[in-house]
C-alpha atoms as a PDB file:
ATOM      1  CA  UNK A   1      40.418 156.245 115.096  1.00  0.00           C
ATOM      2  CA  UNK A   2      37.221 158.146 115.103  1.00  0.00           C
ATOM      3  CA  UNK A   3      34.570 157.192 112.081  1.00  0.00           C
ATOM      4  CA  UNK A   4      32.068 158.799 111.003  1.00  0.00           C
ATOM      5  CA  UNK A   5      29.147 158.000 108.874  1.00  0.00           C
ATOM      6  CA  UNK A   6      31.001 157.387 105.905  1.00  0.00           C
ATOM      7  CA  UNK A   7      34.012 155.842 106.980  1.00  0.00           C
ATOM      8  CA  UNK A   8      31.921 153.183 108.918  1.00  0.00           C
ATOM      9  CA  UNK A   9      30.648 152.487 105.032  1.00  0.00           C
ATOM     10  CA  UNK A  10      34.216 152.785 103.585  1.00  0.00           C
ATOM     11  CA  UNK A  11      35.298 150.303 106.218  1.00  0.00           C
ATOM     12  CA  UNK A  12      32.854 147.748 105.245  1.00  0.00           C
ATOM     13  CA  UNK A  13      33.757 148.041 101.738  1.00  0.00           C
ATOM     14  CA  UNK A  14      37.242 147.255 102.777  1.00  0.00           C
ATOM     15  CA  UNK A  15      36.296 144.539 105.065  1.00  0.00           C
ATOM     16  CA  UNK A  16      34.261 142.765 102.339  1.00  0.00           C
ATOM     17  CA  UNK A  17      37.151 143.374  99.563  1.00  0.00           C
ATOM     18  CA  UNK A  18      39.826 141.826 102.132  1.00  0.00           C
ATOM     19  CA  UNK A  19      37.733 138.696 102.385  1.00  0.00           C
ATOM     20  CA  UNK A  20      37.126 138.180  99.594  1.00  0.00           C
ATOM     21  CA  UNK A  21      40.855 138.053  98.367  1.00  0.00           C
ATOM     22  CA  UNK A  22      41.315 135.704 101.371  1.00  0.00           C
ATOM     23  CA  UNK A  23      39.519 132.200 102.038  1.00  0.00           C
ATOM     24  CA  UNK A  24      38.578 132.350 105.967  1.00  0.00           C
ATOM     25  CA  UNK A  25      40.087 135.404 108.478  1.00  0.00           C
ATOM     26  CA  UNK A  26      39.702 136.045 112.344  1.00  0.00           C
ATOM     27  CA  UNK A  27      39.057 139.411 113.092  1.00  0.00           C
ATOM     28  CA  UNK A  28      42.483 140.875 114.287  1.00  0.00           C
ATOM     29  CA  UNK A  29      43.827 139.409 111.303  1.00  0.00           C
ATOM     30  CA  UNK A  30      41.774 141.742 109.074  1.00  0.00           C
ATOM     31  CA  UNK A  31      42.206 144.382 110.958  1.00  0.00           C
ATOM     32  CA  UNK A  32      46.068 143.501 110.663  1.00  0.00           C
ATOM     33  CA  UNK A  33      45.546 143.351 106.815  1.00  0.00           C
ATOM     34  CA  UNK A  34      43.829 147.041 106.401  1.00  0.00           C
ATOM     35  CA  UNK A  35      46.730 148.572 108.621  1.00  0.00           C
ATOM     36  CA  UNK A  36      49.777 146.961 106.040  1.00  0.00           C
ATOM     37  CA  UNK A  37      47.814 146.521 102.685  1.00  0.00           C
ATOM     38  CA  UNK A  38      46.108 150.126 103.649  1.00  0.00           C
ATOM     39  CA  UNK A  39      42.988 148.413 101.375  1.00  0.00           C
ATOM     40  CA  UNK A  40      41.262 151.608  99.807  1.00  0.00           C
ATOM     41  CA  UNK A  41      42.796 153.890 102.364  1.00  0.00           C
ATOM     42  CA  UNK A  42      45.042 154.338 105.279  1.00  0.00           C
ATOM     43  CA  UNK A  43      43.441 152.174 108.175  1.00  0.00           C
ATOM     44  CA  UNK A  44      45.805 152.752 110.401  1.00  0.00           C
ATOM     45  CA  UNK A  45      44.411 153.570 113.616  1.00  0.00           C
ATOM     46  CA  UNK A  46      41.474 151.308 113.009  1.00  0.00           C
ATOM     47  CA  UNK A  47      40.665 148.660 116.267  1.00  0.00           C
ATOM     48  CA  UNK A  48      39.700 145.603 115.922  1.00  0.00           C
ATOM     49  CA  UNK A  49      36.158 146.222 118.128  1.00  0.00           C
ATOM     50  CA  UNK A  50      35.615 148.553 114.437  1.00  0.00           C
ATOM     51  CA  UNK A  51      36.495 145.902 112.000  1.00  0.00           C
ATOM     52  CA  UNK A  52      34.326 143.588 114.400  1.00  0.00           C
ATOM     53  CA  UNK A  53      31.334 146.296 113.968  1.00  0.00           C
ATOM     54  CA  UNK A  54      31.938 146.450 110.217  1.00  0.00           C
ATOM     55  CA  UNK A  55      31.644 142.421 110.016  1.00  0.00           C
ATOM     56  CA  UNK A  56      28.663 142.445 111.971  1.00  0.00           C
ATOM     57  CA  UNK A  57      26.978 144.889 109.777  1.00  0.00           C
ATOM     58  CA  UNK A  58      27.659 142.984 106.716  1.00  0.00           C
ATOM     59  CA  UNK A  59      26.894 140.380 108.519  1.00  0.00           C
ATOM     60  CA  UNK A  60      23.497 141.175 108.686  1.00  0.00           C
ATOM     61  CA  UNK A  61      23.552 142.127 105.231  1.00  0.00           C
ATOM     62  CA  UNK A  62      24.141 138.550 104.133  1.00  0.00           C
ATOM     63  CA  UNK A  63      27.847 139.505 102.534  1.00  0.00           C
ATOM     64  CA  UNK A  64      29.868 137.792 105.384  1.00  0.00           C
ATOM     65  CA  UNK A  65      29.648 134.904 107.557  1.00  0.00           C
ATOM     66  CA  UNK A  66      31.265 133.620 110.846  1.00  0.00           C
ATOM     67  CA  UNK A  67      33.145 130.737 109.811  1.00  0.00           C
ATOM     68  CA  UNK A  68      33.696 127.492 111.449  1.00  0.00           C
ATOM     69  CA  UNK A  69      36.754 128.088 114.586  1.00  0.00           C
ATOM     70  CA  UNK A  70      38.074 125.778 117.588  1.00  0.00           C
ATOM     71  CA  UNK A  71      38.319 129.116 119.342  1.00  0.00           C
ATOM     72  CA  UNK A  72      35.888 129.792 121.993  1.00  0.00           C
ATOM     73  CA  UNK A  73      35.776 133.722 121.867  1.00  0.00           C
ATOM     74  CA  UNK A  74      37.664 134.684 118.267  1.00  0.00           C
ATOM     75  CA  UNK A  75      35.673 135.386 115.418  1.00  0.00           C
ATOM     76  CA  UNK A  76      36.657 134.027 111.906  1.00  0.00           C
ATOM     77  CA  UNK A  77      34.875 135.917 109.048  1.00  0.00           C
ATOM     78  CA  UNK A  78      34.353 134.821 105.443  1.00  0.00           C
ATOM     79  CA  UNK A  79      32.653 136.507 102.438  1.00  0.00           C
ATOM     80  CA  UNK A  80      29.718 135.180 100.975  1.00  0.00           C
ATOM     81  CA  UNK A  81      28.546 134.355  97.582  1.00  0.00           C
ATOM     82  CA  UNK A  82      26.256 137.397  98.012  1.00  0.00           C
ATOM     83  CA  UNK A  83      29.518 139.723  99.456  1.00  0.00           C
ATOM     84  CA  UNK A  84      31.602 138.896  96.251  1.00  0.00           C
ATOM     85  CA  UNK A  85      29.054 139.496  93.618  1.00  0.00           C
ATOM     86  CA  UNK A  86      28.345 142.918  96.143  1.00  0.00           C
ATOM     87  CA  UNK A  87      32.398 143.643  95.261  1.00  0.00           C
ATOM     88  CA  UNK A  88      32.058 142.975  91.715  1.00  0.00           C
ATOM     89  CA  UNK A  89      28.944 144.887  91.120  1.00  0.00           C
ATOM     90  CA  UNK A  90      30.659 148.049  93.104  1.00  0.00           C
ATOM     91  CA  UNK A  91      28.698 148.623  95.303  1.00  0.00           C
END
């Protein structure tokens, strides 16, 4: 699935809103949870290298955080303090 400009922000959103309805999640596991709960939209299509970009970006935004994992290269996401009062502001 190709995104453009706005999706990428859309996706983000929907990132941040899945995380925060779930304690920790690796990143194929989010991805899994846009496809079936279609959060805000249809997401399917979406790969996980997207949902990976989207986490990284709100990573950097202070709304998620890589959570503690025994795996070596999976990622395990989790929203922040600063992500959940993002959701509930709407923004």
């Amino acid at each position: 699935m190709k995104l453009l400009a706005g999706d990428q922000d859309d996706l983000s959103r929907a990132v941040l809103l899945t995380l925060t309805r779930r304690h920790d999640s690796m990143t194929y596991v989010i991805r899994n949870c846009l496809t079936m709960d279609r959060v805000g939209r249809d997401w399917r299509g979406i790969s996980t290298d997207q949902v990976l970009s989207a986490c990284r970006r709100l990573q950097r935004l202070g709304h998620v955080e890589e959570a503690p994992t025994s795996y070596v290269v999976q990622k395990c996401w989790r929203a922040t303090d600063a992500g959940r009062a993002a959701i509930e502001a709407g923004s």
